[in-house]
Structures are given as C-alpha cells and as structure tokens.
Protein backbone atom coordinates (compact mmCIF):
# COMPACT_ATOMS: atom_id res chain seq x y z
CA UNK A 1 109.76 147.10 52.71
CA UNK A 2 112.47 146.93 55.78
CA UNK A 3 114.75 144.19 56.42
CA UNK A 4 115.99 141.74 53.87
CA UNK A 5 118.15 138.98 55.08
CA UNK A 6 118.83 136.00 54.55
CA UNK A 7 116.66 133.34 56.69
CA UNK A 8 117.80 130.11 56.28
CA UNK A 9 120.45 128.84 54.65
CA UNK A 10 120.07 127.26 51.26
CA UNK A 11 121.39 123.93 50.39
CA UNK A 12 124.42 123.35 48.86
CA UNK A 13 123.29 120.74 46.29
CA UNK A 14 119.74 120.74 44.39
CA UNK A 15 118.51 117.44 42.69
CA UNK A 16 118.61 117.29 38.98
CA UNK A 17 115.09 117.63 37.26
CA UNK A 18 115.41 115.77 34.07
CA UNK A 19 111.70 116.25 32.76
CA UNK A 20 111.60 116.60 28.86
CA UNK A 21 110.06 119.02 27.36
CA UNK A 22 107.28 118.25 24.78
CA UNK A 23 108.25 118.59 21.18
CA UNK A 24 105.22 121.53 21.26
CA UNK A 25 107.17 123.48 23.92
CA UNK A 26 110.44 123.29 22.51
CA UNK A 27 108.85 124.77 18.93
CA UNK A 28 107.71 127.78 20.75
CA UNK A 29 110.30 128.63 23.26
CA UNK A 30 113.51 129.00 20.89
CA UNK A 31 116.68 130.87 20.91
CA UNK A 32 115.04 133.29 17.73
CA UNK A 33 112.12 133.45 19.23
CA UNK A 34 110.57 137.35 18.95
CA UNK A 35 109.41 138.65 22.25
CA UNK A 36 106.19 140.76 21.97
CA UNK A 37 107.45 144.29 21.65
CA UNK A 38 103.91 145.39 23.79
CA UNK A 39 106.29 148.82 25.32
CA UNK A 40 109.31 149.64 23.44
CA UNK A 41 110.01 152.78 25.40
CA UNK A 42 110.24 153.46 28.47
CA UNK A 43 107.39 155.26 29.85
CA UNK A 44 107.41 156.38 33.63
CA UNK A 45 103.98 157.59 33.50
CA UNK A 46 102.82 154.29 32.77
CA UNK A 47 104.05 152.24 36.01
CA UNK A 48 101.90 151.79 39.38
CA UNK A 49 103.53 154.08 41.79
CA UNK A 50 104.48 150.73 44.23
CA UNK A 51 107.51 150.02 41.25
CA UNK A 52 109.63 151.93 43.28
CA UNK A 53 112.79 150.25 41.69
CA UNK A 54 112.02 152.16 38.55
CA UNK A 55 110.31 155.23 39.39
CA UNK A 56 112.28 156.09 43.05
CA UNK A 57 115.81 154.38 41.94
CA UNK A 58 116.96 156.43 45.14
CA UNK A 59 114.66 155.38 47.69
CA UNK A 60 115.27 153.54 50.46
CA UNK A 61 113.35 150.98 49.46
CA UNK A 62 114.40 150.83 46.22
CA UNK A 63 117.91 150.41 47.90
CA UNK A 64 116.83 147.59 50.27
CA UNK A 65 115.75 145.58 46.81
CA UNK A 66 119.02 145.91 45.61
CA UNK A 67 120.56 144.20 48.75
CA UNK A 68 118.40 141.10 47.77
CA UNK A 69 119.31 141.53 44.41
CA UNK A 70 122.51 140.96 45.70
CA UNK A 71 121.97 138.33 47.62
CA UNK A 72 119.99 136.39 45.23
CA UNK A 73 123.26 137.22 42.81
CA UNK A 74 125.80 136.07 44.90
CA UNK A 75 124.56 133.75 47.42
CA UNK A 76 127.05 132.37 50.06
CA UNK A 77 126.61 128.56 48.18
CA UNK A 78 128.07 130.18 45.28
CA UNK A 79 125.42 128.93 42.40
CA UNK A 80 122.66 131.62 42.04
CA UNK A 81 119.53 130.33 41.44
CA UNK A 82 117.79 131.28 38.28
CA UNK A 83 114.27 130.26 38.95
CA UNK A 84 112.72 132.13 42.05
CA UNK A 85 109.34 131.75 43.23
CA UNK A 86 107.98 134.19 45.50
CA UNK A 87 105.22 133.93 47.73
CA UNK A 88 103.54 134.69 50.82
CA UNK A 89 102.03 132.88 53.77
CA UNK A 90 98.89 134.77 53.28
CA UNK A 91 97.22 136.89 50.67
CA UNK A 92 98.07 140.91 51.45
CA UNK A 93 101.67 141.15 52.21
CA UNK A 94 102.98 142.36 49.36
CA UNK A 95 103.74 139.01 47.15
CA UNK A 96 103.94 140.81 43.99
CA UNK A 97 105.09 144.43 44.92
CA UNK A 98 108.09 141.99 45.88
CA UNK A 99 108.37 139.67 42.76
CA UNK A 100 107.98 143.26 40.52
CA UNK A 101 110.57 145.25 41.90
CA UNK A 102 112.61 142.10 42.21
CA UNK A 103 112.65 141.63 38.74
CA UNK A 104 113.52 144.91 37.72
CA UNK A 105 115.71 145.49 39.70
CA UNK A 106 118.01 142.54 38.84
CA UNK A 107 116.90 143.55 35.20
CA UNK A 108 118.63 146.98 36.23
CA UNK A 109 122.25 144.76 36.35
CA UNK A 110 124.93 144.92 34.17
CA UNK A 111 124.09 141.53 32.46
CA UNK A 112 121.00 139.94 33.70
CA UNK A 113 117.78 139.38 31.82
CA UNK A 114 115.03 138.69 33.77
CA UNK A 115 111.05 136.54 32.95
CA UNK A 116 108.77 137.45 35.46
CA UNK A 117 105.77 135.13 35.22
CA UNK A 118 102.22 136.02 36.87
CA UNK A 119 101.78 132.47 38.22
CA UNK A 120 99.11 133.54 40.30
CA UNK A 121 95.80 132.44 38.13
CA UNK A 122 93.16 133.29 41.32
CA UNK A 123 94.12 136.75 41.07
CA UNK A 124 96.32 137.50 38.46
CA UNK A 125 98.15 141.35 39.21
CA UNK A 126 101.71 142.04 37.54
CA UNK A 127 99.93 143.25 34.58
CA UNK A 128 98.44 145.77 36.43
CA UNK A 129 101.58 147.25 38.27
CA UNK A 130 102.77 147.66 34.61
CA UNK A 131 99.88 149.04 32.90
CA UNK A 132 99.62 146.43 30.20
CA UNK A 133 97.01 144.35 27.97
CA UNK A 134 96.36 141.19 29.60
CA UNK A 135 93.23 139.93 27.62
CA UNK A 136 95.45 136.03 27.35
CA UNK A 137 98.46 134.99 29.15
CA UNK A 138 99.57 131.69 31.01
CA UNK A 139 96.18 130.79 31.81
CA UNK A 140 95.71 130.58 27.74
CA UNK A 141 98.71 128.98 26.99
CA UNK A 142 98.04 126.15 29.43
CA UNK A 143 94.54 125.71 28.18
CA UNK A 144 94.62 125.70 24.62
CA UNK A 145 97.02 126.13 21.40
CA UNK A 146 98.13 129.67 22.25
CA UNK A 147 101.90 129.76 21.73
CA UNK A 148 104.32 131.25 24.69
CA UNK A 149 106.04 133.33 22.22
CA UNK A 150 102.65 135.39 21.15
CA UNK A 151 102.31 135.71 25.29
CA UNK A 152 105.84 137.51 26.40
CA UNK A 153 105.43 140.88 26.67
CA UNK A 154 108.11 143.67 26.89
CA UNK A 155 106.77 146.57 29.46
CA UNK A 156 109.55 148.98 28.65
CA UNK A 157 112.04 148.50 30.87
CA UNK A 158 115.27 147.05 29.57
CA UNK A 159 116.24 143.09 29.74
CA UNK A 160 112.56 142.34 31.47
CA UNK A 161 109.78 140.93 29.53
CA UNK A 162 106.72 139.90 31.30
CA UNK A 163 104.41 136.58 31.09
CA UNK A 164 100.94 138.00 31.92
CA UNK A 165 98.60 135.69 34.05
CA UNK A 166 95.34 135.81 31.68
CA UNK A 167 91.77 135.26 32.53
CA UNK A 168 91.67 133.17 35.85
CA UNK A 169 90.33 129.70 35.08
CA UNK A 170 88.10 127.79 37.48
CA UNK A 171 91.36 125.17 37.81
CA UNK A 172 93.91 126.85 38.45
CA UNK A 173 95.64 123.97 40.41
CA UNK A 174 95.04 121.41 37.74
CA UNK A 175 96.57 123.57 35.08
CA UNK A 176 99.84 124.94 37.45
CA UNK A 177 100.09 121.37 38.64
CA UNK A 178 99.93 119.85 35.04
CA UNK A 179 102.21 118.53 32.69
CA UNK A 180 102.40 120.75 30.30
CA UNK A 181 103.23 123.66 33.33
CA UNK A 182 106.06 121.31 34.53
CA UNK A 183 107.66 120.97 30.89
CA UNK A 184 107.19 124.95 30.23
CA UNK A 185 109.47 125.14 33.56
CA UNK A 186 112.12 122.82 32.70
CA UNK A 187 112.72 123.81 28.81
CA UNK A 188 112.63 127.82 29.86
CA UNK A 189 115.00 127.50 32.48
CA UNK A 190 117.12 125.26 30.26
CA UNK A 191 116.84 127.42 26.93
CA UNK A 192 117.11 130.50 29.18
CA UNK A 193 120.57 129.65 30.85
CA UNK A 194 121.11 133.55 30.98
CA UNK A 195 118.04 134.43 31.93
CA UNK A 196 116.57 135.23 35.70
CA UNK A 197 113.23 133.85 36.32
CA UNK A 198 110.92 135.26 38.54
CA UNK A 199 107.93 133.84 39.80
CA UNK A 200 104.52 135.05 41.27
CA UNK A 201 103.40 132.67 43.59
CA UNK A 202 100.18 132.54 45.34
CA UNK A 203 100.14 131.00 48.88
CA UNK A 204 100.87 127.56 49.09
CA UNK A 205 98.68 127.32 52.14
CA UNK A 206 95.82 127.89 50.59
CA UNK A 207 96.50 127.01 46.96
CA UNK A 208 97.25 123.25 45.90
CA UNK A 209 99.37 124.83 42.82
CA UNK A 210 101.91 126.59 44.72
CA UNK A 211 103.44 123.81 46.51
CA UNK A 212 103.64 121.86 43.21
CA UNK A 213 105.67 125.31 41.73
CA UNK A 214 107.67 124.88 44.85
CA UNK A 215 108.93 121.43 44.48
CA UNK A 216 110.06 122.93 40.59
CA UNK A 217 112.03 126.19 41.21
CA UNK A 218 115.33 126.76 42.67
CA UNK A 219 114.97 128.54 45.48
CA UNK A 220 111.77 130.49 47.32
CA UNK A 221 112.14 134.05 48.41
CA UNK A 222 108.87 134.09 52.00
CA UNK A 223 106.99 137.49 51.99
CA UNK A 224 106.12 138.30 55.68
CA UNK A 225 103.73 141.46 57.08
CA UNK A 226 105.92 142.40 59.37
CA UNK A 227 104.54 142.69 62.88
CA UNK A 228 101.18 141.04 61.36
CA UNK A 229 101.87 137.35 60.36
CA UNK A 230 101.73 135.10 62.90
CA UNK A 231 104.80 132.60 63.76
CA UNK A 232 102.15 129.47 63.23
CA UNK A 233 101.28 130.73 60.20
CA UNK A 234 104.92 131.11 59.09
CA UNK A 235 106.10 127.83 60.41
CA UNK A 236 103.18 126.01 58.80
CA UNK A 237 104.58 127.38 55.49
CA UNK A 238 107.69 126.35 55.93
CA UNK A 239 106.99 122.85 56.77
CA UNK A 240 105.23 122.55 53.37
CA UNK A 241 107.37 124.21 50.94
CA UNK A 242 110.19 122.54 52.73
CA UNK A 243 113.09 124.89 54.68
CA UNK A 244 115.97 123.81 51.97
CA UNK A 245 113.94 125.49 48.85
CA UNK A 246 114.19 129.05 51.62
CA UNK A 247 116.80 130.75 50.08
CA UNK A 248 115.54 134.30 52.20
CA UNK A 249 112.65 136.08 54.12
CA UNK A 250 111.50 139.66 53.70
CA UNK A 251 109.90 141.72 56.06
CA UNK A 252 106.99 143.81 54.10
CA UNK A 253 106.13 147.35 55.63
CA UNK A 254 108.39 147.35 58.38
CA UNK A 255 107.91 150.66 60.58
CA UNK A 256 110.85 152.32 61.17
CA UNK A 257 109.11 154.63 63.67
CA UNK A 258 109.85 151.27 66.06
CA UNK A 259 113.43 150.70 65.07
CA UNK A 260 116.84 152.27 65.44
CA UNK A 261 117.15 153.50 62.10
CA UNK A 262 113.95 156.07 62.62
CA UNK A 263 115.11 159.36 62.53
CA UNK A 264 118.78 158.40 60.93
CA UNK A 265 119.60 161.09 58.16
CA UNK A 266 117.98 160.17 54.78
CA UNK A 267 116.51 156.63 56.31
CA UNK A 268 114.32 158.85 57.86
CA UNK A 269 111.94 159.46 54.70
CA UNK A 270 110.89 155.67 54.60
CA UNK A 271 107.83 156.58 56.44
CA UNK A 272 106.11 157.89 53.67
CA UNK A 273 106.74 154.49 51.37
CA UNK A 274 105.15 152.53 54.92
CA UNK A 275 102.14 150.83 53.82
CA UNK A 276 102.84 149.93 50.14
CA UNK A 277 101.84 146.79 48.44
C-alpha cells in the first residue's frame, strides 16, 4: 500500500437513522454478552503474511495504516465515524488486506475496540487472513435462528473480535439488503458506542448489497489499484455510493520504483511488500 490521503472531504452533518432494532436483536447483542473466545493468545504463526500491521509493526506499510488510522481517528469534521465500510471499485485491489490491517491496527490504540465484519457473502475472506473456523457466520445469522453472540470470534489480537462471513448463500443481496441486516447495523453501532466497526464490502458496482450497506454506515474508505483502475470506473463508483459517505481513498500497491520516495533510506525496502493483497 502507498499513499493514504484523504480524497474528499466528508460532510459535516450525517442524517439520523432511527431504525429500531427487533426485540430478537436486542436479546442477542447485549452489554454482557460473551464474545467467542475462538484465539485467546496471540499466535503470530497463525496470521496470513499480508497482516502486516501485526506481524511487520515496523514496516512501511504497516506505518502508512497507521496514518489512516489517524485520520479515520481524528478527522478534520471532528466526529470520527464508527461504522466504516470499505470497498473497492472492482474485485482484486486489495478490499480486505485494507479492512484487516485497518482493524487491527486501530485495535492496536490506546482505547479503541474494533468489529470487523466479513460483509462480503460472494466471497467471504477475513477468516482466512486470520486462520480461523468459519463453518457459520453472518450468512447464518441472517438466515436462520443462529444468535450473533455464538458468531463473534476473538482471533487473538487484543480489543478485535471478528464476525466471520459463513457459507455464501445464493442471495446475498436479499439478505445484506434485508431487514433484519439493517436492524443488526443500527442496534450494534448503538450498543457499541465504544466500539470501531469495520466493514468488508464487496463492490457496489457489481453487487446490489453494497450500495444498500453504503446508504447505512458512516463513512466509506475507496480501495484503488493504483496505476490499474480506470478514472470511469472510479467515478462511476462514486456517483453511486454518493461523494459525501467518501471519507478517504487509498492507493493499493503503489510502486515506489516510480516515485520520489524510491531509494529514500528505510522507504526504500517497500519494494518487497509491492504486490500484496
């Protein structure tokens, strides 16, 4: 990953949601609620090499997520937002190796807690980066009597706890554009006050359920190839998920070979992280 910046800037004021939450949801996401103690310890052996926020705390990379850590912290509006869905204009830029290290690496604060959800039920991955079980997850919940509680899943590192996607259904954009999806939103973010939420996203071009997750969160964090992705393609996204949700755009596998910074003392090393997803 190379430059993080801020894109666009976010609005100042958000609409209130006021959807209640059904009297099932609010039984199962409580402040006692037990998380699923899946990892207790941590494990480095256990993580996909792209976590780079836990595994290469040093890296240059792993410094460049703490920059939009910070500005995802301390935006220039002064309200952080606490539900953050990230996504991509296509599929292959690095969605997820984004949303993971994201999450840990605000997890890696002082204070924050941090829910990252797998909310992409075509082709569900976050379990995978973490080397975890994920036999049932939102997929489950959404379709049948499965409560959330039984679904969180602690992967070892401390303050994150992971929603798994489960088995993808054949309706995915029914079941993220439902009801029931809506409600879990509203009462986790409003139980949660403390809590970061981050969202895996897949791309609202060619998902239905993405832009209905859009029109939800707080604020959107845009995945781009850098040097790959086409301006149409990026300008069509933005006209659907709308320009005041933007709250910043990364640039995935940015070469620094082509840049000023190539060659620059330790920024020189980032070569070898080029390519990751």
């Amino acid at each position: 990953m190379g430059k993080v910046f801020d894109a666009l800037e976010k609005s100042n004021k958000k609409k209130d949601t006021k959807t209640v939450a059904s009297d099932e949801i609010q039984s199962q996401i409580r402040e006692d609620v037990v998380w699923n103690e899946s990892v207790s310890q941590f494990d480095r052996n256990r993580f996909d090499k792209s976590l780079v926020s836990i595994l290469e705390p040093h890296s240059f990379e792993s410094e460049q997520f703490k920059i939009l850590r910070a500005n995802v912290l301390f935006p220039t509006s002064g309200q952080p937002p606490r539900m953050i869905m990230v996504t991509s204009a296509v599929p292959g830029e690095g969605k997820s190796f984004i949303a993971s290290n994201l999450a840990i690496s605000i997890a890696q604060n002082i204070d924050e807690h941090v829910l990252l959800m797998d909310c992409d039920l075509r082709l569900p991955s976050i379990h995978n980066r973490f080397n975890i079980e994920a036999k049932i997850g939102l997929s489950d919940y959404l379709t049948g009597d499965v409560s959330l509680s039984s679904l969180l899943v602690k992967v070892g590192v401390d303050k994150l706890s992971i929603l798994p996607g489960g088995k993808p259904p054949e309706n995915p954009a029914e079941l993220l554009s439902s009801e029931k999806m809506a409600q879990l939103l509203e009462e986790v973010k409003k139980r949660y006050e403390d809590r970061y939420i981050i969202i895996d996203s897949a791309p609202p071009q060619l998902t239905a359920e993405s832009s209905a997750l859009a029109r939800q969160v707080d604020g959107i964090i845009l995945v781009i190839n850098y040097g790959k992705t086409k301006r149409e393609l990026i300008a069509d996204l933005i006209e659907i998920i709308g320009k005041e949700k933007i709250i910043g755009i990364v640039f995935n596998r940015f070469n620094l070979r082509s840049s000023s910074y190539y060659g620059y003392g330790k920024y020189s090393n980032y070569g070898k992280y080029y390519g990751r997803k």
